[in-house]
N, C-alpha and C. Protein backbone atom coordinates (compact mmCIF):
# COMPACT_ATOMS: atom_id res chain seq x y z
N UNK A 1 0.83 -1.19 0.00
CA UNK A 1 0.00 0.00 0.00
C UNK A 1 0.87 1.26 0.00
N UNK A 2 1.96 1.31 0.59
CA UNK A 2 2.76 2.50 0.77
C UNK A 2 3.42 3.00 -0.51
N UNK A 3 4.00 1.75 -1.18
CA UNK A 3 4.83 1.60 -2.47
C UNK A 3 3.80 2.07 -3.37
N UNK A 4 2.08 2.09 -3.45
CA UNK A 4 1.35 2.49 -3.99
C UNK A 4 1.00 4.09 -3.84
N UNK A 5 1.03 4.70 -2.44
CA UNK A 5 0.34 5.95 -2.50
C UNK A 5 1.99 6.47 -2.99
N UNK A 6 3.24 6.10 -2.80
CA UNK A 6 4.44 6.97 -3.18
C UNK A 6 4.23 6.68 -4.80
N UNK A 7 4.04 5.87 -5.46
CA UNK A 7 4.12 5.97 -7.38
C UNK A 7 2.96 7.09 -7.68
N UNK A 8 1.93 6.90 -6.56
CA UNK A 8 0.67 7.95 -7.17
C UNK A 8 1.01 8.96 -6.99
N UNK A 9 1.64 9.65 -6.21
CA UNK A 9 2.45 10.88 -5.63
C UNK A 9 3.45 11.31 -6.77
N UNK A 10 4.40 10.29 -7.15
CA UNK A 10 4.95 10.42 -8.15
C UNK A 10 4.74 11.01 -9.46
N UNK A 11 3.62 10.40 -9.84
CA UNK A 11 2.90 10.66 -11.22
C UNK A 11 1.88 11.85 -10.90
N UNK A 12 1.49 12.26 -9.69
CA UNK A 12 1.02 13.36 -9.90
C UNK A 12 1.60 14.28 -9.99
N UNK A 13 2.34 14.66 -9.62
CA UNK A 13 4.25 15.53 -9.62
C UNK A 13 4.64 15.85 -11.06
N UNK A 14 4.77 14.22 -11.81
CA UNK A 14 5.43 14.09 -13.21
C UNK A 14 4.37 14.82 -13.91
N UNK A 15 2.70 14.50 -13.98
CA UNK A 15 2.06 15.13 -14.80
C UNK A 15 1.98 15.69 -15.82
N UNK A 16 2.08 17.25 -14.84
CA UNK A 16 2.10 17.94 -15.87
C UNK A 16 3.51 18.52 -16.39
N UNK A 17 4.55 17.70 -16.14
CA UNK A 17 5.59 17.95 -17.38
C UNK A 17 5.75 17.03 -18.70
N UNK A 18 4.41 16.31 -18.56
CA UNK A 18 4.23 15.21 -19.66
C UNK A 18 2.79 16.17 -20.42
N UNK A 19 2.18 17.11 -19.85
CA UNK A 19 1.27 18.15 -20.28
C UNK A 19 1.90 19.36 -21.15
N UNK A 20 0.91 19.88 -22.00
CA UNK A 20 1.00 20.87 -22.16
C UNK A 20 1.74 20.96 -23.96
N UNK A 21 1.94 22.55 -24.16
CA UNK A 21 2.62 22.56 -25.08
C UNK A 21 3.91 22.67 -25.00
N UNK A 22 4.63 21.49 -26.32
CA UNK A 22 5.92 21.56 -26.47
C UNK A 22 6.63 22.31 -27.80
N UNK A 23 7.71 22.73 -27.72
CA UNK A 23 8.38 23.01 -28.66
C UNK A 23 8.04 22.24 -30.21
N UNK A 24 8.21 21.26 -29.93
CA UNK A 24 8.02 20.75 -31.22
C UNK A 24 6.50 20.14 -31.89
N UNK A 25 5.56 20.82 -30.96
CA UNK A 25 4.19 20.87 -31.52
C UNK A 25 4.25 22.40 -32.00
N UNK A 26 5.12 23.21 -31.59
CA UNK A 26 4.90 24.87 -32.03
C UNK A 26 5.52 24.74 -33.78
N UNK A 27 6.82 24.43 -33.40
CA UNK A 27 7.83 24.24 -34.86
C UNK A 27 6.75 23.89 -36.34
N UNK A 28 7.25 24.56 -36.62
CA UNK A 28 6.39 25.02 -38.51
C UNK A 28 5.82 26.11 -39.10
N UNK A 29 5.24 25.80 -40.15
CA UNK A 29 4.72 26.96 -40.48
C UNK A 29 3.14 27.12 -40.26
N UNK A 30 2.92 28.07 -39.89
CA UNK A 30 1.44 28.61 -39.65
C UNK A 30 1.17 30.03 -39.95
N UNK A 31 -0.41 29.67 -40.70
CA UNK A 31 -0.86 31.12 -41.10
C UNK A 31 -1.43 31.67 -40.20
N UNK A 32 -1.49 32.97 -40.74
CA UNK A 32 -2.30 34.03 -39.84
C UNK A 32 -2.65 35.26 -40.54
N UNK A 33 -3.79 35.21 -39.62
CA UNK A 33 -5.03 36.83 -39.95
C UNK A 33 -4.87 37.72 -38.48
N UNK A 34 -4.84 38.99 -38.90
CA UNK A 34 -4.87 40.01 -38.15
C UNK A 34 -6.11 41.00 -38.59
N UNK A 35 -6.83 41.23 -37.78
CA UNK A 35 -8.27 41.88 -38.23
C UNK A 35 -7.95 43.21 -37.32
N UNK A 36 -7.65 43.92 -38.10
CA UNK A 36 -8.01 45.54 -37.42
C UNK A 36 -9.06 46.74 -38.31
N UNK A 37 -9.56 47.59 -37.89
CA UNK A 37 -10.26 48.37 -38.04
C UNK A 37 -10.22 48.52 -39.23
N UNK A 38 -8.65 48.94 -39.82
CA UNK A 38 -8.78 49.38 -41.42
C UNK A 38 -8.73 48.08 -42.19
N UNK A 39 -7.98 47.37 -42.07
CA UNK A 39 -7.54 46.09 -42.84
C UNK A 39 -7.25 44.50 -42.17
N UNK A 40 -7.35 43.78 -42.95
CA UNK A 40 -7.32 42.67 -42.73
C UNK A 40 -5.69 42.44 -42.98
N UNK A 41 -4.78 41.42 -42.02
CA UNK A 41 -3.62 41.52 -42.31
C UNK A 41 -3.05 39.95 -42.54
N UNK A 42 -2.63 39.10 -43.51
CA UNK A 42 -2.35 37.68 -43.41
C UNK A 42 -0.86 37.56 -43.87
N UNK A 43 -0.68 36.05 -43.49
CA UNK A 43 0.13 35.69 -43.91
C UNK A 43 0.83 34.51 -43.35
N UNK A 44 2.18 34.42 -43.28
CA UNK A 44 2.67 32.93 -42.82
C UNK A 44 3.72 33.26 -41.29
N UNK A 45 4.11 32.66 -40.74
CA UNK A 45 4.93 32.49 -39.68
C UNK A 45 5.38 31.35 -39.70
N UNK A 46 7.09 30.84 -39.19
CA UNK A 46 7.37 29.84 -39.44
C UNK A 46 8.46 29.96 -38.22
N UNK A 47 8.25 28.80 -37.16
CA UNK A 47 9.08 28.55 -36.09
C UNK A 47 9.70 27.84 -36.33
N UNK A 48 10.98 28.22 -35.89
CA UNK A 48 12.03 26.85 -35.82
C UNK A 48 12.32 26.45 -34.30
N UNK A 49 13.05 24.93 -34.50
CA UNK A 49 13.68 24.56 -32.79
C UNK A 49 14.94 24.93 -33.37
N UNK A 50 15.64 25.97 -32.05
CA UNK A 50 16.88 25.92 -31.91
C UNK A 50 17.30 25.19 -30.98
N UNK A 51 17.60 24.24 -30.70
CA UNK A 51 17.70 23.58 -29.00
C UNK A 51 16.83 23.49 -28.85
N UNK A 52 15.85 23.50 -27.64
CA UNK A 52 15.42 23.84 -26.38
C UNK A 52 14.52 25.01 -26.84
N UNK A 53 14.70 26.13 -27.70
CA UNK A 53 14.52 27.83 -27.98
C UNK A 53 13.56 27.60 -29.23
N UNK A 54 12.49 28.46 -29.47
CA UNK A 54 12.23 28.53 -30.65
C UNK A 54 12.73 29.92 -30.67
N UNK A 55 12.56 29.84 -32.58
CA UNK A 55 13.48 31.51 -33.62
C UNK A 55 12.38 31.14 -34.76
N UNK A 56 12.68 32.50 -35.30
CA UNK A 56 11.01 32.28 -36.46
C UNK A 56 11.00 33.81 -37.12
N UNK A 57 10.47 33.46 -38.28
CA UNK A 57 10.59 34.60 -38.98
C UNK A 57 8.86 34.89 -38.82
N UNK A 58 8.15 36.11 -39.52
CA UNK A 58 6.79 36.07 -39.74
C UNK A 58 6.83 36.67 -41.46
N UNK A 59 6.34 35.91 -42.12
CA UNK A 59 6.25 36.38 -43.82
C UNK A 59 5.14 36.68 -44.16
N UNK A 60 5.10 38.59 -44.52
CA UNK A 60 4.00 39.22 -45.20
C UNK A 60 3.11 38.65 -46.08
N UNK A 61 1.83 38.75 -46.90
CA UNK A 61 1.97 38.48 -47.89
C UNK A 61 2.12 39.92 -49.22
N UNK A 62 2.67 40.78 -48.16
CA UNK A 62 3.09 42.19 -49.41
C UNK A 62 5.13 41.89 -49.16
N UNK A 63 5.05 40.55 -48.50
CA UNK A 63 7.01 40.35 -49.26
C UNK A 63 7.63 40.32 -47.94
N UNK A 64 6.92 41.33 -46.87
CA UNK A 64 8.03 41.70 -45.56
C UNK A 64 8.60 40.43 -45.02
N UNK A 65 9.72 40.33 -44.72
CA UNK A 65 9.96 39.18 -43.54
C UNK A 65 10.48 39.78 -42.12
N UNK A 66 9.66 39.82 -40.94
CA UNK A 66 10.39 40.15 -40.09
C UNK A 66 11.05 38.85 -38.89
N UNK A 67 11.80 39.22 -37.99
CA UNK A 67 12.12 37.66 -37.46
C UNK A 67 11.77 38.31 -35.68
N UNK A 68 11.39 37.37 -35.05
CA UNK A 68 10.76 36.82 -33.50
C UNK A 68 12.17 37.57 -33.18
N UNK A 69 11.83 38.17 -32.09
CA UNK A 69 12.88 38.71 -31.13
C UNK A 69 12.90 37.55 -29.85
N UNK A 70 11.51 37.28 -29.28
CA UNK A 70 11.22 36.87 -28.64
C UNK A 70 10.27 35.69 -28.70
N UNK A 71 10.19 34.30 -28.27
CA UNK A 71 9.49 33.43 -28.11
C UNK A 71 9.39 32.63 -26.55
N UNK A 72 8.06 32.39 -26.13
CA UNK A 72 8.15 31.66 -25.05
C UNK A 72 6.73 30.59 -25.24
N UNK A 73 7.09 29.70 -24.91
CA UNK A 73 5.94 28.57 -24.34
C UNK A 73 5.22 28.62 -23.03
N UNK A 74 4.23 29.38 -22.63
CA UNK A 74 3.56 29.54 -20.89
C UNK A 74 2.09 28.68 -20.89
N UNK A 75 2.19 28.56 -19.56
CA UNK A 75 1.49 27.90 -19.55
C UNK A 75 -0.36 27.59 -19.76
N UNK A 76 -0.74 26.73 -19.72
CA UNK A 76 -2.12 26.99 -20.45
C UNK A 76 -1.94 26.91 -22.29
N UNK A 77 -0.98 26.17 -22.00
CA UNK A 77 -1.01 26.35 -24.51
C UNK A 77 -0.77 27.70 -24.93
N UNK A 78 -0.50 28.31 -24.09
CA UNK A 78 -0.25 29.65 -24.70
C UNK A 78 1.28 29.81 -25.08
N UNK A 79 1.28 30.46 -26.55
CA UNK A 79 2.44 31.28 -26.96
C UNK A 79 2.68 32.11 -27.19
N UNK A 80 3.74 32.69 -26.34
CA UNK A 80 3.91 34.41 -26.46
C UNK A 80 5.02 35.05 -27.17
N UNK A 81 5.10 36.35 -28.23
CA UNK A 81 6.22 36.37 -28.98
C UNK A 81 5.81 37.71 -29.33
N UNK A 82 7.47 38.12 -29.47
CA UNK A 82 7.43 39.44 -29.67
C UNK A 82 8.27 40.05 -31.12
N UNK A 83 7.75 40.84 -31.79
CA UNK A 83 8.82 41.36 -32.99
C UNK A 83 8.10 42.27 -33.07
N UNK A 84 9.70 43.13 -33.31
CA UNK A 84 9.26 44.53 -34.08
C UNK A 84 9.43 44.89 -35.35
N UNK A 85 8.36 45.98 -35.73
CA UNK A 85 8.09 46.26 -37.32
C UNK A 85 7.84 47.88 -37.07
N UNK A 86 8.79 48.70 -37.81
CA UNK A 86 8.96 49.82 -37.77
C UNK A 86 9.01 50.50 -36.59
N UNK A 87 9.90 50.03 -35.82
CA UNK A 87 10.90 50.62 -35.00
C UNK A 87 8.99 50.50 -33.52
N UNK A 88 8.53 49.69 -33.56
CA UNK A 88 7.06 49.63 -32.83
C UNK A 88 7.37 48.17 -32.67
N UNK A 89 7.06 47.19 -31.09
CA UNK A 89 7.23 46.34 -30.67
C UNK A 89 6.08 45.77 -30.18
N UNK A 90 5.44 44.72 -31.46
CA UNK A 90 4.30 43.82 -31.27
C UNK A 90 4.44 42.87 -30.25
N UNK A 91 3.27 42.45 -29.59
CA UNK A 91 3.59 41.50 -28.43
C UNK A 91 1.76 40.40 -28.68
N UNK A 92 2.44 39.07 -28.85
CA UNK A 92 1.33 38.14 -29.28
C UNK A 92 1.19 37.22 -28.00
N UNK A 93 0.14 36.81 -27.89
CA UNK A 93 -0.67 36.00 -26.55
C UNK A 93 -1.50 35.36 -27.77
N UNK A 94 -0.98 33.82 -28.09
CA UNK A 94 -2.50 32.79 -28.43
C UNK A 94 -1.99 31.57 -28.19
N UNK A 95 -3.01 31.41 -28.25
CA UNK A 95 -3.75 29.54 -27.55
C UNK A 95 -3.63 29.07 -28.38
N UNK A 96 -3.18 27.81 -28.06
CA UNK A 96 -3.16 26.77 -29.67
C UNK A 96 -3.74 25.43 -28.92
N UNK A 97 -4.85 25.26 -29.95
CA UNK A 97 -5.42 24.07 -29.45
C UNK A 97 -5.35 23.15 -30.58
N UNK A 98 -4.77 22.07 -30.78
CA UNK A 98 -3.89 21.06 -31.97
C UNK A 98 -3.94 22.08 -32.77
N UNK A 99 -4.14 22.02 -33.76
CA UNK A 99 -3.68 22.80 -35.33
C UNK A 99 -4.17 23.78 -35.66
N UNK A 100 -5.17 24.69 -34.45
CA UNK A 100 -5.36 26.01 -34.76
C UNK A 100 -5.07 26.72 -33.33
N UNK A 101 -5.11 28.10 -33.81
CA UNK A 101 -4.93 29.36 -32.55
C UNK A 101 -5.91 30.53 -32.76
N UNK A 102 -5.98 31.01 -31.69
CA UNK A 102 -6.74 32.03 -31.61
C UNK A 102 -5.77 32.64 -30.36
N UNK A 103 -6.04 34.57 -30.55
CA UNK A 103 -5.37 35.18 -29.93
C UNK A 103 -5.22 36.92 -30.01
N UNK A 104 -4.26 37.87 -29.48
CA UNK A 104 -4.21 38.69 -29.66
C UNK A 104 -2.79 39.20 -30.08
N UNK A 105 -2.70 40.55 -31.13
CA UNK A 105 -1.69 40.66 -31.22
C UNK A 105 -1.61 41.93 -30.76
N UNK A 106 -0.47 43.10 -30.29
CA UNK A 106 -1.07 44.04 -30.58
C UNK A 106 0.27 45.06 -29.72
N UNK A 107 0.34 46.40 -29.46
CA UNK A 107 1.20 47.22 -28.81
C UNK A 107 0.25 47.84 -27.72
N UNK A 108 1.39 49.26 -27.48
CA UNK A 108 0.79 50.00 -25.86
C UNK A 108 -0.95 50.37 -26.21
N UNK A 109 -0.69 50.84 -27.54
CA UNK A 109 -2.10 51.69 -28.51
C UNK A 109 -3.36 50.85 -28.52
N UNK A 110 -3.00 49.35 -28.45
CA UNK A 110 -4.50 48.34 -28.43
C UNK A 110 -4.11 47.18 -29.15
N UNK A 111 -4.83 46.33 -28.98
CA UNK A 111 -4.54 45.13 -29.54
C UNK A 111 -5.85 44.80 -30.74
N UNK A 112 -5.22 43.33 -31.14
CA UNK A 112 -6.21 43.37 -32.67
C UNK A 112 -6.42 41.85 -32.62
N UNK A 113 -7.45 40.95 -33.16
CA UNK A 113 -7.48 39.72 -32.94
C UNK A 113 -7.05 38.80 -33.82
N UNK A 114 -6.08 37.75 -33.41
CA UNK A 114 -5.42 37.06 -34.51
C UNK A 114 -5.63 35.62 -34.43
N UNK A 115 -5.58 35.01 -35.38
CA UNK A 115 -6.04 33.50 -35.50
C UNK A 115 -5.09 32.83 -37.02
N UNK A 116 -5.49 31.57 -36.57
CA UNK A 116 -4.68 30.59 -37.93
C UNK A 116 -4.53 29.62 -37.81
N UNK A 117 -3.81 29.20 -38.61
CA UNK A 117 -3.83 27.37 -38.26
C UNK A 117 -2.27 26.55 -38.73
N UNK A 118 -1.72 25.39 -38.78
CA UNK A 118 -0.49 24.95 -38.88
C UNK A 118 -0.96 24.49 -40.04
N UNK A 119 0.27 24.64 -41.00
CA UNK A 119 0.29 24.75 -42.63
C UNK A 119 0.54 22.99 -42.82
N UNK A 120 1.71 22.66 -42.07
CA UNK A 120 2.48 21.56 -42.53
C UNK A 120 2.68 20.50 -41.43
């Protein structure tokens, strides 16, 4: 009985580092829409694993490529990432639930709602 409540103890502990999102469910390419007031904004994003780290560019579809300054995995499926585009520092919060996301992107001025799904 003892050898039993210590493995259950165990595995409740281990859990949730067997939970959640990993790096290499983020890694690929995924589209995305940005819906703001004036325009609709799409296009592709593409994470890589560096190690341990994701790095990632985001590709316009008017050509721009800008690249992730910042990436993190938190918890709840959420991924948070930051790049800047004209000297202005976007900051993204979305949920990915298997092969789509929903979320926000946005600066100090307001945020805008973004969504998409994994390409590949």
């Amino acid at each position: 009985m003892k050898k039993l409540l210590i493995t259950l103890f165990v595995l409740v502990i281990a859990l949730p580092t067997f939970a959640g999102l990993k790096v290499k469910d983020v890694a690929g390419t995924w589209s995305y829409e940005i819906v703001t007031d004036m325009e609709t904004l799409t296009g592709t994003m593409k994470f890589e694993k560096d190690g341990k780290e994701l790095t990632g560019n985001v590709y316009t579809d008017d050509g721009q490529t800008v690249s992730f300054t910042k990436v993190e995995i938190r918890e709840n499926n959420v991924l948070y990432f930051e790049l800047e585009v004209d000297y202005t520092l976007l900051e993204a919060n979305i949920t990915i639930d298997g092969k789509k996301y929903k979320g926000t992107i946005g600066t100090d001025g307001g945020e805008a709602p973004v969504s998409g799904a994994k390409i590949d």
